[in-house]
C-alpha atoms as a PDB file:
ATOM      1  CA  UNK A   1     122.586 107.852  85.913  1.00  0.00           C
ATOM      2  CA  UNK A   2     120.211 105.573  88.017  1.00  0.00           C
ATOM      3  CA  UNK A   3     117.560 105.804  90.643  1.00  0.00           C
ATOM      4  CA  UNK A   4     116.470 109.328  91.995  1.00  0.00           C
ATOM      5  CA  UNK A   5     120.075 110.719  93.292  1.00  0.00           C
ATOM      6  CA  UNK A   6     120.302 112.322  89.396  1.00  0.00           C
ATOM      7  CA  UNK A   7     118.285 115.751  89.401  1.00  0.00           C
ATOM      8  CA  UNK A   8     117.635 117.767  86.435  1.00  0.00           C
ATOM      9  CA  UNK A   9     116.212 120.924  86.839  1.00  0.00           C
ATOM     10  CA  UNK A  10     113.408 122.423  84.739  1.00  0.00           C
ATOM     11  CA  UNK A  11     111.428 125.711  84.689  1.00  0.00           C
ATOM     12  CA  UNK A  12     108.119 126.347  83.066  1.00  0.00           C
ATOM     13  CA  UNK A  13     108.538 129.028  80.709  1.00  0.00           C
ATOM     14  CA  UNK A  14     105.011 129.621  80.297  1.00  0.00           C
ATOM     15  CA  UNK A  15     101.658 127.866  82.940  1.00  0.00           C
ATOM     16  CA  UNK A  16     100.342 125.858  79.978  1.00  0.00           C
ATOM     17  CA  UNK A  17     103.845 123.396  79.562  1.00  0.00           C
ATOM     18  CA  UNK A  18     104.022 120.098  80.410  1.00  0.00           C
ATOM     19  CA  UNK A  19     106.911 118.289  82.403  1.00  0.00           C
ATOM     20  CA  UNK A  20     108.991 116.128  80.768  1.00  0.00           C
ATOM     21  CA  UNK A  21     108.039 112.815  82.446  1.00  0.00           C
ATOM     22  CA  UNK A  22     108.950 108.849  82.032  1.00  0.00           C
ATOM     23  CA  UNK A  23     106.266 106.795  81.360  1.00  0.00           C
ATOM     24  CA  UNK A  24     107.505 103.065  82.290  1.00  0.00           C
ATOM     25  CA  UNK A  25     103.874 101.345  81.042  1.00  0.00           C
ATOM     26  CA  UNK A  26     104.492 103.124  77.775  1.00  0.00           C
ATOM     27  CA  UNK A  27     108.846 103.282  77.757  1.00  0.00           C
ATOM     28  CA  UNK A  28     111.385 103.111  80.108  1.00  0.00           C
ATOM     29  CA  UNK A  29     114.276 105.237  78.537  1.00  0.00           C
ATOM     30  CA  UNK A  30     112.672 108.026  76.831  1.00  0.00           C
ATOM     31  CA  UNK A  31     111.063 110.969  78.392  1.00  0.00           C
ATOM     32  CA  UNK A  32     107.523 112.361  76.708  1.00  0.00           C
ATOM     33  CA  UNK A  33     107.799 115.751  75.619  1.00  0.00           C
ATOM     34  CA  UNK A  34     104.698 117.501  74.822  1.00  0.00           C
ATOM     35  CA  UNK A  35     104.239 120.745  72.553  1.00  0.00           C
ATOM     36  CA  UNK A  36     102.622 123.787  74.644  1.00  0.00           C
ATOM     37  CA  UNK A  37     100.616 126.330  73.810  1.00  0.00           C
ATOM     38  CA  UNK A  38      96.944 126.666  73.930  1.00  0.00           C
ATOM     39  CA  UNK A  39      95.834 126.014  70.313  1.00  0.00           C
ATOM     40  CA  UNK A  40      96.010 123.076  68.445  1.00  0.00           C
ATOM     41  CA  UNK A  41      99.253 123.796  65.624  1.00  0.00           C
ATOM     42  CA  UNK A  42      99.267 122.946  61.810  1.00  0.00           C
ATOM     43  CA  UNK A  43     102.031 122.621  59.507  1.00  0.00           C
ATOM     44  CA  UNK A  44     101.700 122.552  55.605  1.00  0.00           C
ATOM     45  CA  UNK A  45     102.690 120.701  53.583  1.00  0.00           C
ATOM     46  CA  UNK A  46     106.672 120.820  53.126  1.00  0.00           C
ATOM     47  CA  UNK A  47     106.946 123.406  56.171  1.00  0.00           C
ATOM     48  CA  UNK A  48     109.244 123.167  58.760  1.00  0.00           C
ATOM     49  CA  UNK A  49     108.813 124.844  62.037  1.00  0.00           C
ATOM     50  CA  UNK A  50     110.024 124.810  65.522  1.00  0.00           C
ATOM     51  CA  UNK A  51     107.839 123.596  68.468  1.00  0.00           C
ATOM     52  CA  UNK A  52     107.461 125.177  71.635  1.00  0.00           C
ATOM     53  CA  UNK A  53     107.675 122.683  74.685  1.00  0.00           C
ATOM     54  CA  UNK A  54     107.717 125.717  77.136  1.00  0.00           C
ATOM     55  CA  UNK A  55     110.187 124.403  79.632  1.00  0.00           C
ATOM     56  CA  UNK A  56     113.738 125.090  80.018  1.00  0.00           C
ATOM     57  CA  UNK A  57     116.383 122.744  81.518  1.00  0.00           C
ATOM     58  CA  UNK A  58     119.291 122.555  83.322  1.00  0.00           C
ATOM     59  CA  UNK A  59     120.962 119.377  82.668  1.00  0.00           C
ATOM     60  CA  UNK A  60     124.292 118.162  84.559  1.00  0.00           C
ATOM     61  CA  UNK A  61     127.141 118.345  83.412  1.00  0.00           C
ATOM     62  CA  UNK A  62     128.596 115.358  81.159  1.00  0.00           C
ATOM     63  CA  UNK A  63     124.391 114.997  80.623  1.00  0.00           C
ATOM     64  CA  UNK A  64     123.011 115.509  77.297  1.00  0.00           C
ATOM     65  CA  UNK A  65     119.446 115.283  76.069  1.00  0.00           C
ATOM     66  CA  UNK A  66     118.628 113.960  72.690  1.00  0.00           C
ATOM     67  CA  UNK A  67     115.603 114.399  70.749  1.00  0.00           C
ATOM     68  CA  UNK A  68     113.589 112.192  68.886  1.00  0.00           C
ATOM     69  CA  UNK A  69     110.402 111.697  67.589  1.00  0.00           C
ATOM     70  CA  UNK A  70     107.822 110.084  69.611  1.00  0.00           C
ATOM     71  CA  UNK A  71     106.444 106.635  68.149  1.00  0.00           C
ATOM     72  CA  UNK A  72     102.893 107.579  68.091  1.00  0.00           C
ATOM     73  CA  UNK A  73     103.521 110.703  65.640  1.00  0.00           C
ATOM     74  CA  UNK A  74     106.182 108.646  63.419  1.00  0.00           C
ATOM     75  CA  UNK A  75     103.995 105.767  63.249  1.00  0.00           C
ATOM     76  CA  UNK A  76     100.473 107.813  62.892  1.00  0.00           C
ATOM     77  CA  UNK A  77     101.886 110.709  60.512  1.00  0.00           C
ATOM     78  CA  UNK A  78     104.124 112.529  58.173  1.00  0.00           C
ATOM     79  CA  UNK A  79     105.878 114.504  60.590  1.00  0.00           C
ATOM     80  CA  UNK A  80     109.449 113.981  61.061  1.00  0.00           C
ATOM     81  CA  UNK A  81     112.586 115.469  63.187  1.00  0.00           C
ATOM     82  CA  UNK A  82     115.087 116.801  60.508  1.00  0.00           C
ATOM     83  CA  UNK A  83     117.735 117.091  62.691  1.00  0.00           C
ATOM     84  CA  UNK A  84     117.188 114.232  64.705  1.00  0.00           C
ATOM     85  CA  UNK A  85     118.408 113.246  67.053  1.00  0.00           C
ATOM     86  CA  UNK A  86     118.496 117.159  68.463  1.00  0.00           C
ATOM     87  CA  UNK A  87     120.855 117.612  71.291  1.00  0.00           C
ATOM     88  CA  UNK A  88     120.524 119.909  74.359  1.00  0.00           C
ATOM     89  CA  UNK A  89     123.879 120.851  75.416  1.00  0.00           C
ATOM     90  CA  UNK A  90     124.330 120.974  79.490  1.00  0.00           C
ATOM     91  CA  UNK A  91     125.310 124.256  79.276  1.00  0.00           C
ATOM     92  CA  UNK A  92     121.988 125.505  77.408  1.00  0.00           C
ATOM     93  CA  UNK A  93     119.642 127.447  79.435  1.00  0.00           C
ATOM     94  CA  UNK A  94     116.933 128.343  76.747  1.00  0.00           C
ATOM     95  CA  UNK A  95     112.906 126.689  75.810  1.00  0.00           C
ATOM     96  CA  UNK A  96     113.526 122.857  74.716  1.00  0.00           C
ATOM     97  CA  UNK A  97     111.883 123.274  70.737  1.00  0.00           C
ATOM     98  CA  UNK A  98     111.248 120.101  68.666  1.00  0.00           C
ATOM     99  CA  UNK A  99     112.398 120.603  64.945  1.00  0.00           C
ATOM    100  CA  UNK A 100     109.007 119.337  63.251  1.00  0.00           C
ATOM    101  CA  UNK A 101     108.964 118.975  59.368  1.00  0.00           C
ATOM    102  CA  UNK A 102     105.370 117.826  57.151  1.00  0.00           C
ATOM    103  CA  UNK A 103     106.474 115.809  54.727  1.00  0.00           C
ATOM    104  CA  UNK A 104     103.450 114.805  53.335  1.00  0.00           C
ATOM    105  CA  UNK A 105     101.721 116.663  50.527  1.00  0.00           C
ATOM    106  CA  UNK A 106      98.466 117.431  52.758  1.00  0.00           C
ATOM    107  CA  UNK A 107      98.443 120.064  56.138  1.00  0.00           C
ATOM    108  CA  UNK A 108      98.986 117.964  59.425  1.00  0.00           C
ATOM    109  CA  UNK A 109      97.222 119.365  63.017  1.00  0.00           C
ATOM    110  CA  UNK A 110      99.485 118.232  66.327  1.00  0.00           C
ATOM    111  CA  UNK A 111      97.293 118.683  68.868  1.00  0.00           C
ATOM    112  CA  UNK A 112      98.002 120.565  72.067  1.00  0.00           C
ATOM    113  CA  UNK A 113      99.513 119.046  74.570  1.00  0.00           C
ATOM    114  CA  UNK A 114     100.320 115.911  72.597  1.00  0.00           C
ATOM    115  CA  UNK A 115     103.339 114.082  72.848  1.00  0.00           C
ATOM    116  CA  UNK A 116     105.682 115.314  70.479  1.00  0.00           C
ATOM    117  CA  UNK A 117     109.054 113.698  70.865  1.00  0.00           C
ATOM    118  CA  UNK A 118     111.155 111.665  73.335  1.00  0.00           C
ATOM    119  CA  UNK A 119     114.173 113.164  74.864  1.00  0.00           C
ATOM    120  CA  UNK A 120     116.763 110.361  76.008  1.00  0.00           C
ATOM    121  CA  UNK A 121     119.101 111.263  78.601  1.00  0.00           C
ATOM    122  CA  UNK A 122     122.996 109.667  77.716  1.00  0.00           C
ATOM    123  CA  UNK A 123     126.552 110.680  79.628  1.00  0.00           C
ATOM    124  CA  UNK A 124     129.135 112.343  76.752  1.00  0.00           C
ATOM    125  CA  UNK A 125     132.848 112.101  76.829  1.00  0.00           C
ATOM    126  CA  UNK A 126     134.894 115.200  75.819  1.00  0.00           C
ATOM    127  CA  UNK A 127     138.230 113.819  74.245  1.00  0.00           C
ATOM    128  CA  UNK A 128     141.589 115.763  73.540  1.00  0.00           C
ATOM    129  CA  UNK A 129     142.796 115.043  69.997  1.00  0.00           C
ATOM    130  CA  UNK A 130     146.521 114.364  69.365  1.00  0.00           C
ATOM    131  CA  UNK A 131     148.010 115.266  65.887  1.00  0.00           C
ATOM    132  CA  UNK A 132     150.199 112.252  64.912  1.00  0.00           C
ATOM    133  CA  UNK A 133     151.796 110.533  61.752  1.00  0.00           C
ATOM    134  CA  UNK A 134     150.551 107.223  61.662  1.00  0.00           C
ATOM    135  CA  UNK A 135     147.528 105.542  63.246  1.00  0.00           C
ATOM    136  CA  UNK A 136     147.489 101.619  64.403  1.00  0.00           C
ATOM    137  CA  UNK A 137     146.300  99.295  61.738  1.00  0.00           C
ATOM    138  CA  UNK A 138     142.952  97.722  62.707  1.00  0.00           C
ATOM    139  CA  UNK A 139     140.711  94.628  60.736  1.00  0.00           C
ATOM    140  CA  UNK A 140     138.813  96.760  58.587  1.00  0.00           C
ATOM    141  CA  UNK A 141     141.329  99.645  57.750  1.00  0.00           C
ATOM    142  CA  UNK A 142     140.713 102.121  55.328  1.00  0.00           C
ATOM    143  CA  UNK A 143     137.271  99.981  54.187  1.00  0.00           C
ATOM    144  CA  UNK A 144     134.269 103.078  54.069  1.00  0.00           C
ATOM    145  CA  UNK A 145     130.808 102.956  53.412  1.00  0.00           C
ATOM    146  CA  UNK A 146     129.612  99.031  52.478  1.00  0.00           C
ATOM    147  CA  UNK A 147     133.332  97.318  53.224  1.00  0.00           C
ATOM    148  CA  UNK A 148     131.477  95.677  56.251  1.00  0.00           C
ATOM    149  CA  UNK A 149     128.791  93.746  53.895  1.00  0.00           C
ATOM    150  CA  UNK A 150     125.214  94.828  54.229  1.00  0.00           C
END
């Protein structure tokens, strides 16, 4: 994907959403997503909700999205993406939501229209999987979790 030959397509679901947009002063990879609605939202402490961004999008195919959370809310709050990163699937047609989880012990406001995660746009490969007896030896091996130091 470079320059403007790749087009996604996006609807407003509602007139108060943002577009996704890149920001190259700010970042050059991700896009800013931004929560819609018209009031400011709060979660508690511990809760774990869903944000609206009130657009949909119709990515290409071999396209996925993948959600993150913006710096500005990691860095200034408690709020964190449980499933992150989130992936939109080309084929989905439905409102982009942001997974948003307080983990503080105090309620935290996100403010309307702020930016509420990244979405980074990366090319997927679908691979066939062949059932065989023995697999080719390789440096590490059989070596899980800590067999490569640090």
């Amino acid at each position: 994907m470079t320059g403007a030959t790749n087009e996604i397509k996006i609807k407003r679901l509602r007139g108060e959403a943002g577009s996704p947009e890149f920001q190259p002063e700010k970042a050059l990879i991700g896009l800013f997503l931004t929560g819609e609605g018209r009031n400011d939202f709060t979660l508690a402490p511990g809760e774990r909700f869903p944000l609206p961004t009130g657009i949909a999008l119709e990515l290409p195919e071999g396209i996925e999205g993948q959600i993150t959370i913006s710096g500005p809310l990691a860095e200034l709050s408690s709020i964190m993406l449980p499933n992150s990163p989130g992936t939109i699937d080309p084929d989905y047609r439905g409102e982009v939501f942001v997974i948003a989880q307080n983990t503080s012990g105090v309620p935290v406001t996100l403010r309307y229209g702020s930016h509420i995660a990244d979405m980074r746009l990366r090319r997927f490969v679908q691979a066939t999987f062949v059932q065989v007896d023995s697999l080719d030896e390789s440096k590490r091996g059989n070596g899980g979790l800590g067999s490569t130091g640090v």
